[in-house]
Every structure is written in C-alpha cells, then in structure tokens.
N, C-alpha and C. Protein backbone atom coordinates (compact mmCIF):
# COMPACT_ATOMS: atom_id res chain seq x y z
N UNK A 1 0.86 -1.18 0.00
CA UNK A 1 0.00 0.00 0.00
C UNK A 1 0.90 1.23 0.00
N UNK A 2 0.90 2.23 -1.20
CA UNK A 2 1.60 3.22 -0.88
C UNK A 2 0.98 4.55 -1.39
N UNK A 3 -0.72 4.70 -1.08
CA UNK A 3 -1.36 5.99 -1.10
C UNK A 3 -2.54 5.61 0.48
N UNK A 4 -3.23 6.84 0.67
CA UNK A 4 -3.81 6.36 2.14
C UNK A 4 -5.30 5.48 1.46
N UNK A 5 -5.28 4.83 2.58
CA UNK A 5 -6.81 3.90 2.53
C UNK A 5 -6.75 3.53 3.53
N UNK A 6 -7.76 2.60 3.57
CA UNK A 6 -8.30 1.31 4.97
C UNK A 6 -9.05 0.55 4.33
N UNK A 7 -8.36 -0.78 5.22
CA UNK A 7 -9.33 -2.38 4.64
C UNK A 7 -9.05 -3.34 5.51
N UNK A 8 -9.47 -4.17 4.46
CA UNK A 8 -9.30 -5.88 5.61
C UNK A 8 -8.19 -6.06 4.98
N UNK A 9 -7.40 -7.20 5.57
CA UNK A 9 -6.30 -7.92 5.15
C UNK A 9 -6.36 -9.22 6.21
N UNK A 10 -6.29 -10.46 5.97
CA UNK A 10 -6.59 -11.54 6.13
C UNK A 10 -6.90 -11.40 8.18
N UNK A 11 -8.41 -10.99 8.22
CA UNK A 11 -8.94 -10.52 9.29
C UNK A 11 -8.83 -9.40 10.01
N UNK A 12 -7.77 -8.45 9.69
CA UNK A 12 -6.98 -7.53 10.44
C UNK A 12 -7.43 -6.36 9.64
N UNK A 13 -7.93 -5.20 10.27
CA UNK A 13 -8.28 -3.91 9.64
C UNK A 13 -6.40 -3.29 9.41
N UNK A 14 -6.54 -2.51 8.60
CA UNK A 14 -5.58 -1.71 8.59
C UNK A 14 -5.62 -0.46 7.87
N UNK A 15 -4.92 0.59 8.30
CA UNK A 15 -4.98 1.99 7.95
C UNK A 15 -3.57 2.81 7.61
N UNK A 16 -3.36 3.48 6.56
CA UNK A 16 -2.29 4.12 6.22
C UNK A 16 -2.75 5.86 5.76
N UNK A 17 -2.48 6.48 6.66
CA UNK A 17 -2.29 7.88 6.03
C UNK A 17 -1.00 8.68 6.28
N UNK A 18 -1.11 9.63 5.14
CA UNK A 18 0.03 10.33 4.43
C UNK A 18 -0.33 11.37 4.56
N UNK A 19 0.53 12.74 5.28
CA UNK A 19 0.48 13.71 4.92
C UNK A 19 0.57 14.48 3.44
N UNK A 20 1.59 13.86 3.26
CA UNK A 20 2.00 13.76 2.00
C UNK A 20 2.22 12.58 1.29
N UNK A 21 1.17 12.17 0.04
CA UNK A 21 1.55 10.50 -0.65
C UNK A 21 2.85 10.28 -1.01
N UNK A 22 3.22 8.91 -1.03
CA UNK A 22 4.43 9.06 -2.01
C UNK A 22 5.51 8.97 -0.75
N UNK A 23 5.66 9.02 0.16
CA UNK A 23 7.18 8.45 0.79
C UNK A 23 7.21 8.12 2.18
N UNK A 24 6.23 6.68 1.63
CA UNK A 24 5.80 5.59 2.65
C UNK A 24 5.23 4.68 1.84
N UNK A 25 5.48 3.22 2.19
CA UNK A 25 5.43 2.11 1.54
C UNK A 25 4.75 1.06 2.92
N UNK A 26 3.58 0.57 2.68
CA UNK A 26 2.82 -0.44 3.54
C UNK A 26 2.96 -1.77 3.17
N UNK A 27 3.34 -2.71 3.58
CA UNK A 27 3.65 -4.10 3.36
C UNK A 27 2.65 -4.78 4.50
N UNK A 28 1.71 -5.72 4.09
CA UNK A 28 1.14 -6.30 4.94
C UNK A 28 0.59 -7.71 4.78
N UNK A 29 0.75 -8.49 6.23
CA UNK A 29 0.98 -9.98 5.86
C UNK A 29 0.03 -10.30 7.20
N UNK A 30 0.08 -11.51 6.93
CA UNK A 30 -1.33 -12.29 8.18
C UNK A 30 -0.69 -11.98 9.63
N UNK A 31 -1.56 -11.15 10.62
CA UNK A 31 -1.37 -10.14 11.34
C UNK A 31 0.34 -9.66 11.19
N UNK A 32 0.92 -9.04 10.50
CA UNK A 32 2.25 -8.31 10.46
C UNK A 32 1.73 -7.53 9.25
N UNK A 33 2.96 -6.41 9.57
CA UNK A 33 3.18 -5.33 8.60
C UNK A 33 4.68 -4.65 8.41
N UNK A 34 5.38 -4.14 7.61
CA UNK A 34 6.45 -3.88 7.29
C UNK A 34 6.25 -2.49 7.38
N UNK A 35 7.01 -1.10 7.30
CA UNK A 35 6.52 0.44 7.30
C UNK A 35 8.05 0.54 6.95
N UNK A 36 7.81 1.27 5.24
CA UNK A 36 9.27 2.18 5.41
C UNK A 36 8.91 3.48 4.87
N UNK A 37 9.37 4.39 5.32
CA UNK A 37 8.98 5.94 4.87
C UNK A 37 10.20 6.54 4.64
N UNK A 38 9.89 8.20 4.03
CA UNK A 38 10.65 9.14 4.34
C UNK A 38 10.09 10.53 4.57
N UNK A 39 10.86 11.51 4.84
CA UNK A 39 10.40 12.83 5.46
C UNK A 39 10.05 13.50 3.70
N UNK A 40 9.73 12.67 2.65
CA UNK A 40 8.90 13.38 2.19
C UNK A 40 7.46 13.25 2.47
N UNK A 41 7.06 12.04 3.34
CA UNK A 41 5.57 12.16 3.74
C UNK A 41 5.34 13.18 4.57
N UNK A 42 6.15 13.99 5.34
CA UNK A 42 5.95 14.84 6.07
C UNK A 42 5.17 14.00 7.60
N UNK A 43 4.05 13.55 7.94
CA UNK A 43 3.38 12.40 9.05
C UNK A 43 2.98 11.58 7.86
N UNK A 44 3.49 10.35 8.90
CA UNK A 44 2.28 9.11 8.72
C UNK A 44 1.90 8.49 9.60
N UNK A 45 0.68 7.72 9.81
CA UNK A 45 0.45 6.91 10.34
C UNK A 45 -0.12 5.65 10.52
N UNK A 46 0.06 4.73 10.38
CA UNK A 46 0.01 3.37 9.75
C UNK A 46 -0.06 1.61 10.52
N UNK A 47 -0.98 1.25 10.47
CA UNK A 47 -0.63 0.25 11.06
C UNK A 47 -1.80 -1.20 10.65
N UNK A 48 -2.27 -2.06 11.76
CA UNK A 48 -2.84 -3.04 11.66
C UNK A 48 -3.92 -3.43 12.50
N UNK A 49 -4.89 -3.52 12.75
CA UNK A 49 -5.68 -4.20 14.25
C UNK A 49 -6.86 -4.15 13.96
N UNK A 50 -8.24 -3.36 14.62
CA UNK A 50 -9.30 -4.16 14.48
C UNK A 50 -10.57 -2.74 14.19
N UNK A 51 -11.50 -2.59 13.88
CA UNK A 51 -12.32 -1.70 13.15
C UNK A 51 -14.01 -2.77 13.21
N UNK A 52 -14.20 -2.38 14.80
CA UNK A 52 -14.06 -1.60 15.84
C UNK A 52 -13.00 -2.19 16.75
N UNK A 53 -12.59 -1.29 17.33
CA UNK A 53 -11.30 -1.72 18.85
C UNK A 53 -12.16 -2.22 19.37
N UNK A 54 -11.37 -2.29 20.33
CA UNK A 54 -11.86 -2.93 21.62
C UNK A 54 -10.88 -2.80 23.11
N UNK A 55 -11.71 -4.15 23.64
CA UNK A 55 -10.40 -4.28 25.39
C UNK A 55 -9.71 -5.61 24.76
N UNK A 56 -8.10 -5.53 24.39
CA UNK A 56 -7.96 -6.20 23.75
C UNK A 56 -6.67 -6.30 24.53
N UNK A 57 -5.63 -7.46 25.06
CA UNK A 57 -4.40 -8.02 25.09
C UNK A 57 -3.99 -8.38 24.03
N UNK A 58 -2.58 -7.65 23.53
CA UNK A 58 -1.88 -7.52 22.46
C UNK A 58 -0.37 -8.10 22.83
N UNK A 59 -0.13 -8.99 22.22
CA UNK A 59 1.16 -9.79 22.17
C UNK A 59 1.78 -8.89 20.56
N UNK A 60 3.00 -8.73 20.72
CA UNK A 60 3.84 -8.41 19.58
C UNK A 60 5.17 -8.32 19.84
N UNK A 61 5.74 -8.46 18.76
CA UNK A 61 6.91 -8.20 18.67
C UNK A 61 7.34 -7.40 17.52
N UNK A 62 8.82 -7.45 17.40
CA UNK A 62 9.27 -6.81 15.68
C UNK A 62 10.28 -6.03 16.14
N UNK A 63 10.45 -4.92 14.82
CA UNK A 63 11.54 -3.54 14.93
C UNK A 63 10.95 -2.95 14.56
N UNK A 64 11.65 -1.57 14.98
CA UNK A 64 10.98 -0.16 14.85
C UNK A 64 12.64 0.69 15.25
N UNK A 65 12.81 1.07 13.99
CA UNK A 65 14.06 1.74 13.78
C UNK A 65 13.79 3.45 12.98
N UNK A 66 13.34 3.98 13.58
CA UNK A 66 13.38 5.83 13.18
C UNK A 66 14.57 6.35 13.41
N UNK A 67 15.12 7.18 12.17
CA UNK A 67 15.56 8.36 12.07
C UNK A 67 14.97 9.29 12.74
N UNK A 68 14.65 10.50 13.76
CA UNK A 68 14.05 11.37 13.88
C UNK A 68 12.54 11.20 14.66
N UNK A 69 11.53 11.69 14.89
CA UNK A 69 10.65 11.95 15.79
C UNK A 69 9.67 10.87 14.93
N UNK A 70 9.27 9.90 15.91
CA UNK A 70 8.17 8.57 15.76
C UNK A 70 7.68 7.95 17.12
N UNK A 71 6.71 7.52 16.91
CA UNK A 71 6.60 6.81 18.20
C UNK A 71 5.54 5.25 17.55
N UNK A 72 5.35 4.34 18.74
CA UNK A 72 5.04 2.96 18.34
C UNK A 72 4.12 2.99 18.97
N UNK A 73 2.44 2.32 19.39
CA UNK A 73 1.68 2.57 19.83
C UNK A 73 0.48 2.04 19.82
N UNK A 74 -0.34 1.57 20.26
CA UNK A 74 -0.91 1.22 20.36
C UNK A 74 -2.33 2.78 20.36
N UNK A 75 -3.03 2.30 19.03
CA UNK A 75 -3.82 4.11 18.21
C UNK A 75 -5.03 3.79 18.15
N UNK A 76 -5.88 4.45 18.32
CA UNK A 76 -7.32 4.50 18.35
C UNK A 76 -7.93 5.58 19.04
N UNK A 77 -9.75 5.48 18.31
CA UNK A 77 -10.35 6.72 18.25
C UNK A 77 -11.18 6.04 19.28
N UNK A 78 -12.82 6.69 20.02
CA UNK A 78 -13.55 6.80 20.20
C UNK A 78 -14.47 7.39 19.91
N UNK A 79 -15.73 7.33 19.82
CA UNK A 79 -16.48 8.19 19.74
C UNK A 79 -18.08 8.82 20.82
N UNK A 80 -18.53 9.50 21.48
CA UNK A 80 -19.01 9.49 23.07
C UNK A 80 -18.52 9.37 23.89
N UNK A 81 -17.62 9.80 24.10
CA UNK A 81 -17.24 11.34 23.54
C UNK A 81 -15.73 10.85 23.07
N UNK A 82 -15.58 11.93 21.91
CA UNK A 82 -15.09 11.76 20.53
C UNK A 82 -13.10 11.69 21.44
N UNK A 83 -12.62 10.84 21.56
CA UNK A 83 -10.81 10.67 21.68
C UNK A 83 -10.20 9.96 20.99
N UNK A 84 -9.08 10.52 20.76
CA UNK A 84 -8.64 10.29 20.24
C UNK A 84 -6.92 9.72 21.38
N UNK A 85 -6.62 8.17 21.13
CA UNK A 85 -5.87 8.11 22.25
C UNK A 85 -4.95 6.81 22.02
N UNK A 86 -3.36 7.30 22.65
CA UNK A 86 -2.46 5.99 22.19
C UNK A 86 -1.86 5.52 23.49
N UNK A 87 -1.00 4.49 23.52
CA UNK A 87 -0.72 3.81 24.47
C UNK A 87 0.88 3.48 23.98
N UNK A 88 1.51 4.22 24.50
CA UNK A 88 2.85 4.30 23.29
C UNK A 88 4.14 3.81 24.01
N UNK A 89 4.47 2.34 23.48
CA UNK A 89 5.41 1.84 23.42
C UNK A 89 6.74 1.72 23.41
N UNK A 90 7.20 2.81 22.41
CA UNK A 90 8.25 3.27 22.34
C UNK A 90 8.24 4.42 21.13
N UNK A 91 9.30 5.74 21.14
CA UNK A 91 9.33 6.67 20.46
C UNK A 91 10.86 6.72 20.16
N UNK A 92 10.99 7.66 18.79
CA UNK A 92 12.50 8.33 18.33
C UNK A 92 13.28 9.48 19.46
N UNK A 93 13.24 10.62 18.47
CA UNK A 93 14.10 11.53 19.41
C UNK A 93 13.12 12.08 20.17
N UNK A 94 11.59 12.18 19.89
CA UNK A 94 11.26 12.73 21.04
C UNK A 94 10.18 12.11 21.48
N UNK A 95 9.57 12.87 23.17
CA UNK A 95 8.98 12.15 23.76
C UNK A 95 7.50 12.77 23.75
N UNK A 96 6.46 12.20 23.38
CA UNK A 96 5.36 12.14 22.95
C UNK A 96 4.37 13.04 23.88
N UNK A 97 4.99 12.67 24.87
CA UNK A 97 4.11 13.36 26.41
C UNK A 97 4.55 15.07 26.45
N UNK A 98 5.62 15.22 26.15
CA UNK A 98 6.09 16.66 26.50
C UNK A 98 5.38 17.54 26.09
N UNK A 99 5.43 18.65 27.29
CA UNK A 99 4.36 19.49 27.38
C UNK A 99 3.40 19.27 27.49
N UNK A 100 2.44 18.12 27.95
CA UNK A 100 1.17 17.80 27.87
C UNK A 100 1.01 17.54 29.74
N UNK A 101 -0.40 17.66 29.87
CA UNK A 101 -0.56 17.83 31.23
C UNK A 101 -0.47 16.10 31.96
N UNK A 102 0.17 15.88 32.56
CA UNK A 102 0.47 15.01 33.39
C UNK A 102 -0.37 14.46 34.51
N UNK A 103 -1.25 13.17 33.91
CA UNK A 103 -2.10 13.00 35.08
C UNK A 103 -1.73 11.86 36.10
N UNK A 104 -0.46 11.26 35.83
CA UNK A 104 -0.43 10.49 36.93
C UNK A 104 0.42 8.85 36.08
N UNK A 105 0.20 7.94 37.24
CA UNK A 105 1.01 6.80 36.34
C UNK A 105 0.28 5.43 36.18
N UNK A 106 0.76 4.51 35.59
CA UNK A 106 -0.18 3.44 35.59
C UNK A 106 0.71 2.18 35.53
N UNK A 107 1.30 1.50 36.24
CA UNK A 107 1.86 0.15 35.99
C UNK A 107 0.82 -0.75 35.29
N UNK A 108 1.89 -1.70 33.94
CA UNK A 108 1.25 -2.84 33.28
C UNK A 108 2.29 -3.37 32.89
N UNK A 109 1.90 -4.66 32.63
CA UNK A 109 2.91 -5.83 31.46
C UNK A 109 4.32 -5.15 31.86
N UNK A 110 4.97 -5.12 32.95
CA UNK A 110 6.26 -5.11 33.32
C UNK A 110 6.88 -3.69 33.57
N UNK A 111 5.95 -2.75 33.16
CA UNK A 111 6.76 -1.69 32.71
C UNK A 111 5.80 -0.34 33.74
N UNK A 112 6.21 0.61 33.74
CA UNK A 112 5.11 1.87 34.49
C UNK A 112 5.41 2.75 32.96
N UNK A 113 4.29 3.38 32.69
CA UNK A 113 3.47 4.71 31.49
C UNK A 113 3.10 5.43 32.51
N UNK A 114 3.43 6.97 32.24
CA UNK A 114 3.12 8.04 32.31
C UNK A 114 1.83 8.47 31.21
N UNK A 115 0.43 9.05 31.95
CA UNK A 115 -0.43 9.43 31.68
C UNK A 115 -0.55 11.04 31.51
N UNK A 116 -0.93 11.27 29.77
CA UNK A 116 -0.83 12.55 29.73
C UNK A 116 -2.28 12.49 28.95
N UNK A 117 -2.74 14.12 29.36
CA UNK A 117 -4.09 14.71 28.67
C UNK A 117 -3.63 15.79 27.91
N UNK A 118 -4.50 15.85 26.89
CA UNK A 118 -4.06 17.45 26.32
C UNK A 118 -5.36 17.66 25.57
N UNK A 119 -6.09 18.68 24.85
CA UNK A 119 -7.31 19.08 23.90
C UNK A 119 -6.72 19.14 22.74
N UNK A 120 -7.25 18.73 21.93
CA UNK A 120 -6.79 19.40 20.43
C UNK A 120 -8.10 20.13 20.12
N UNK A 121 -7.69 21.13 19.70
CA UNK A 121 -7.80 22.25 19.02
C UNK A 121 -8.70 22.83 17.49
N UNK A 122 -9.84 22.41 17.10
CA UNK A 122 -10.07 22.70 15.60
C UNK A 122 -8.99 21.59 14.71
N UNK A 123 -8.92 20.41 15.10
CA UNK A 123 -7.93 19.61 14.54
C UNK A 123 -9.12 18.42 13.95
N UNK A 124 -8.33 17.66 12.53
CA UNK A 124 -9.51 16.81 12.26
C UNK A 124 -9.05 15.55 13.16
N UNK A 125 -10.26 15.10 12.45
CA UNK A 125 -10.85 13.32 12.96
C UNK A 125 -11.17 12.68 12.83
N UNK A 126 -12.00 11.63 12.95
CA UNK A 126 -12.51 10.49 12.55
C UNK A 126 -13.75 11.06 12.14
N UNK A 127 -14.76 12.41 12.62
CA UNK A 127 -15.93 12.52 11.90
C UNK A 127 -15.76 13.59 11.22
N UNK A 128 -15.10 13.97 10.69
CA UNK A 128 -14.96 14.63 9.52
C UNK A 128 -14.77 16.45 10.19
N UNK A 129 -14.40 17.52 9.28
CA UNK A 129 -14.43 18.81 9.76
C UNK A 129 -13.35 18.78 10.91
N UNK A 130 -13.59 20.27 11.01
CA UNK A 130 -13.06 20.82 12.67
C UNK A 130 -13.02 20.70 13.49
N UNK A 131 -12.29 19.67 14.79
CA UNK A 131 -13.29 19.13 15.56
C UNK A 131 -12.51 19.58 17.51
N UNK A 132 -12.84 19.59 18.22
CA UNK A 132 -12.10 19.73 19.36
C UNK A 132 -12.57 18.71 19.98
N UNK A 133 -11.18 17.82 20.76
CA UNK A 133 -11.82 16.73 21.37
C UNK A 133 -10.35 16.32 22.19
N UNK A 134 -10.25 15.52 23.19
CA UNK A 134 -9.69 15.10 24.34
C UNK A 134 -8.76 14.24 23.32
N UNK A 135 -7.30 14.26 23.38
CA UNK A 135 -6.29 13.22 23.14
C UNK A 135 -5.72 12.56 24.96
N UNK A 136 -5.80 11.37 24.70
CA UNK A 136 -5.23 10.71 25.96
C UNK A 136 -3.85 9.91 25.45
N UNK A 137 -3.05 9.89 26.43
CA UNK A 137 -1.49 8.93 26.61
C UNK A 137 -1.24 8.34 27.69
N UNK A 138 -0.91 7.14 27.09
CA UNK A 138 0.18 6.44 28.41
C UNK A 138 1.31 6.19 27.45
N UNK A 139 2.30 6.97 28.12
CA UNK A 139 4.26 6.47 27.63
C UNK A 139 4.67 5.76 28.42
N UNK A 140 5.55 4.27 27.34
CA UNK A 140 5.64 3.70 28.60
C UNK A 140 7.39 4.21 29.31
N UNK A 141 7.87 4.55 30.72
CA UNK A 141 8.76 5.08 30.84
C UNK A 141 10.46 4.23 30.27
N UNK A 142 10.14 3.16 30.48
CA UNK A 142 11.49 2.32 29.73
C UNK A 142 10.83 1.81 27.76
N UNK A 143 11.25 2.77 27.05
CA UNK A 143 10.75 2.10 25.63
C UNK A 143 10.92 0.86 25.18
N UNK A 144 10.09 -0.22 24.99
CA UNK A 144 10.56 -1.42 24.64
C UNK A 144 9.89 -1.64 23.22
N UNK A 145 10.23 -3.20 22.08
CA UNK A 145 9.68 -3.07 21.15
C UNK A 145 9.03 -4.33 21.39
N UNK A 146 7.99 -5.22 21.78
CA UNK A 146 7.64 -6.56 22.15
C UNK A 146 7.16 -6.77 23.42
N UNK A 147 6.23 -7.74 23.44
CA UNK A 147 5.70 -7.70 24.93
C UNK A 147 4.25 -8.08 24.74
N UNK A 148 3.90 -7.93 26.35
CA UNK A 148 2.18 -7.70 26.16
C UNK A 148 1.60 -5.88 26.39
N UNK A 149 0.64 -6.14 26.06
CA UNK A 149 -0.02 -4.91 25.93
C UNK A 149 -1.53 -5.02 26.80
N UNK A 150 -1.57 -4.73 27.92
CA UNK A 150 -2.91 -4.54 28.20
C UNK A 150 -4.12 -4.01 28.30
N UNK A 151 -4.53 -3.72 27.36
CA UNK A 151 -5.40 -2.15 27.25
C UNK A 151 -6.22 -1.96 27.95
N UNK A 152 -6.58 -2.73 28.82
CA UNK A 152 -7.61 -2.64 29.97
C UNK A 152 -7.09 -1.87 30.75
N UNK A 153 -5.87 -2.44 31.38
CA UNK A 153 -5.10 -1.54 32.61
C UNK A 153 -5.07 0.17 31.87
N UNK A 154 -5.03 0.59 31.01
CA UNK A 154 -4.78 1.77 30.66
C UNK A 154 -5.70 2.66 30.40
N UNK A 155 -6.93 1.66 29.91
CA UNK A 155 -8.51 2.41 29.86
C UNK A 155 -9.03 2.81 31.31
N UNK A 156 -9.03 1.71 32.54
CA UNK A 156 -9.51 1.64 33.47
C UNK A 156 -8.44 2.97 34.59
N UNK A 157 -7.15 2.98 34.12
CA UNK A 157 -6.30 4.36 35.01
C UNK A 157 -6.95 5.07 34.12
N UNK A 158 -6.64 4.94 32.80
CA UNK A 158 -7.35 6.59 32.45
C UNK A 158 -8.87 7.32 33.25
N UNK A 159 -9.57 6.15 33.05
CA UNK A 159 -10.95 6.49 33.62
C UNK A 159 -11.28 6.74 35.12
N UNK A 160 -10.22 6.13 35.82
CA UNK A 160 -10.14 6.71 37.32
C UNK A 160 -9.23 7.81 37.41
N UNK A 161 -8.72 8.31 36.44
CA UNK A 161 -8.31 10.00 36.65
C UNK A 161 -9.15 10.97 35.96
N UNK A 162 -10.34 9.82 35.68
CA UNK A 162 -11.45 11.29 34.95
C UNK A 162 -11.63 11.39 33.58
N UNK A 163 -10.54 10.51 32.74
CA UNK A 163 -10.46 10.75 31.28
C UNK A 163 -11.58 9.82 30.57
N UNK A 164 -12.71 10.20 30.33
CA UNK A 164 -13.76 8.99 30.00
C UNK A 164 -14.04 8.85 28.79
N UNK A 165 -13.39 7.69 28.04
CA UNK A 165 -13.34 7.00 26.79
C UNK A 165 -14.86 6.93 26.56
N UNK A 166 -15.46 6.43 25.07
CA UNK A 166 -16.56 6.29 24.65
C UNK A 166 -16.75 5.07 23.92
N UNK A 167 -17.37 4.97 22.89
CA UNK A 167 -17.44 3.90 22.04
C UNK A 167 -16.47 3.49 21.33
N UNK A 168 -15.35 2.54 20.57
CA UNK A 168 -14.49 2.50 20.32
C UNK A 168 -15.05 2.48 18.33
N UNK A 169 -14.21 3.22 17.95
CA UNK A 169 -14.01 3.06 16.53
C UNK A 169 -12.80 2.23 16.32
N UNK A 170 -12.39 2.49 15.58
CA UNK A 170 -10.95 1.53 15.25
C UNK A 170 -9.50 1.64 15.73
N UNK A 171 -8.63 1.07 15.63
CA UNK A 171 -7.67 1.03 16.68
C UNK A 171 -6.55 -0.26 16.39
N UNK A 172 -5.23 0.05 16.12
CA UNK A 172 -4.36 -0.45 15.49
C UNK A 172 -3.03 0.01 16.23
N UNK A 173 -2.05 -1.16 16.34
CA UNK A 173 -0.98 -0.92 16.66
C UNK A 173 -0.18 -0.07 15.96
N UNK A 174 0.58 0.78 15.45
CA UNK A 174 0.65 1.68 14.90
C UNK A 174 2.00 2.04 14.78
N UNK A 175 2.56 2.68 13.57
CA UNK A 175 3.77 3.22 13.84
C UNK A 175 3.35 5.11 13.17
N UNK A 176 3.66 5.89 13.71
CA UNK A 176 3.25 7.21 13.25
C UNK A 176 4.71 8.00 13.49
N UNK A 177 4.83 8.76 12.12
CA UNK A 177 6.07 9.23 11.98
C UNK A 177 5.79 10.87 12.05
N UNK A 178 6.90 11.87 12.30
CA UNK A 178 6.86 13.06 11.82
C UNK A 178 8.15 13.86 11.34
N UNK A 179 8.19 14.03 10.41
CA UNK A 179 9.37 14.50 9.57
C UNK A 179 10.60 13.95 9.76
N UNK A 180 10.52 12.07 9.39
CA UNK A 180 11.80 11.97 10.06
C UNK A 180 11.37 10.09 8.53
N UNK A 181 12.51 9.80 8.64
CA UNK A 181 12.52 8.52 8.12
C UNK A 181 12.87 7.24 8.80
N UNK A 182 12.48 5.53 8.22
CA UNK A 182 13.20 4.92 8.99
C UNK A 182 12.10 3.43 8.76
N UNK A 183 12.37 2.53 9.17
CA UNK A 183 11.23 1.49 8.93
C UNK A 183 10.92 0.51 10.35
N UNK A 184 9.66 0.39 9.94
CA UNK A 184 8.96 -0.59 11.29
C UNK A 184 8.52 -1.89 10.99
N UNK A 185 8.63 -2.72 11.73
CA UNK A 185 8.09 -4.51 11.05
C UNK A 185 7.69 -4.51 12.00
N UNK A 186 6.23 -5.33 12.42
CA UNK A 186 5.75 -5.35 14.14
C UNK A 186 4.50 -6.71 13.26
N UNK A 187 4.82 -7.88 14.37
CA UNK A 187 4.28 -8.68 14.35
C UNK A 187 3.19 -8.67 15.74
C-alpha cells in the first residue's frame, strides 16, 4: 500500500495515512506489517488491528528503527465522547508526552506509562471537519519493542483520573512518523 486507505487484510483492519503520498510504503501480511517511509511524507500513520477496537491483550513483537521523531503505539479513536488516544510503546528523538498535562502513572505488562491529557484544538478526525476533542497517553517510561499490551489496565487508570473514553471506533498498533525517516516490522 503506498497511497492512504483502509481495509481488511486476512482478518486484520488496517490503515495508512500520508500527509504527503508518495514516501511511505505499507507491506502487509497475516497479522504483520512492514513500514518504510521518508520525510517526504511529512506524518504518517500506519498500522494493523481491528475496526471496531476494543479491550484487547496484544502480544507483539518486531523492529521499529526511526531516524528522527516517531513513536510505536498502540492508536485508536472513540467516539461518546469523541478521543482520540495511544498507548505508546516506544518513540525516536522525542517524547510524545512533552508538554502535555500530566495525570499520573499506571503500571502494566512489566513496565510503568506516564499518563498525559491534552485538547486538540479545531484539529480533524474520525468525523470529519473541525473538531475539538480530548487526546489521551500512556508512555511507557522504559521504551521497549515486544511484549504484552494490556489495554484494559490503561482504559480503566485513564478512567479513574477522569479521562472517559466512549465507544471504540478503530484502533491499530501503529507506527506514526513526523518529519523523520526509517522502517517498522511489528508482528
């Protein structure tokens, strides 16, 4: 896949967008995917999982090798009320949370994430137009690439610090780049 869309692929939803088409390449195989880009896409973000999410334990592994500012993640929307929110694994040169308001921490699957909130702004979304709506994070503080993933533990801290998720739209492990190059394989 190397313009944006979304589909099935042997059970597995998957999604690729491009800021810019043309310098990012999607490779995708029975649950795996390959990601190589460059900073002529300007962002991407790309990955594999399920349409609708869910509360889902995620086993993976792979590489994830960036040049420059990326992060790995576990991506998905909601909608009632409309978030947009990742669970992020590991990042490049920078760290995903910075500057964002700091709500606290959450131990899972071996590791402690830092929980951040922030609003976006007249930014789009999953329903189309201008939209302002709640982004949520957990970073996890040691970056790893493999493991389990528990998304329960991270829905359920978010929601006891107040951050209240809605209906789940879709939601994919993810690699999302920004002006930087480099390639991801994540089984």
């Amino acid at each position: 896949v190397t313009s944006n869309g979304v589909g099935f692929v042997a059970g597995y939803y998957y999604s690729l967008s491009e800021q810019v088409n043309g310098g990012a390449t999607l490779d995708i195989g029975t649950g795996q995917y390959n990601l190589s880009w460059t900073s002529a896409s300007e962002s991407v973000i790309a990955g594999i999982g399920w349409a609708p999410g869910g509360v889902h334990t995620i086993v993976y592994q792979g590489t994830f090798n960036p040049n420059g500012n990326a992060y790995l993640s576990v991506y998905g929307w909601t909608v009632t009320p409309l978030v947009e929110y990742y669970i992020c694994e590991a990042f490049g040169t920078y760290n995903p949370g910075t500057g964002l308001k700091h709500m606290g921490t959450v131990d899972s699957d071996g590791g402690t994430y830092d929980i951040y909130q922030t609003v976006r702004t007249n930014a789009s979304s999953i329903i189309g137009g201008a939209q302002n709506f709640n982004q949520f994070w957990s970073v996890r503080q040691s970056p790893r690439v493999g493991g389990n993933i528990t998304t329960a533990n991270h829905f359920n801290a978010w929601k006891s610090l107040g951050m209240a998720i809605g209906s789940f739209n879709y939601q994919i492990l993810a690699t999302e780049t920004h002006q930087s190059s480099g390639t991801s394989s994540i089984s």
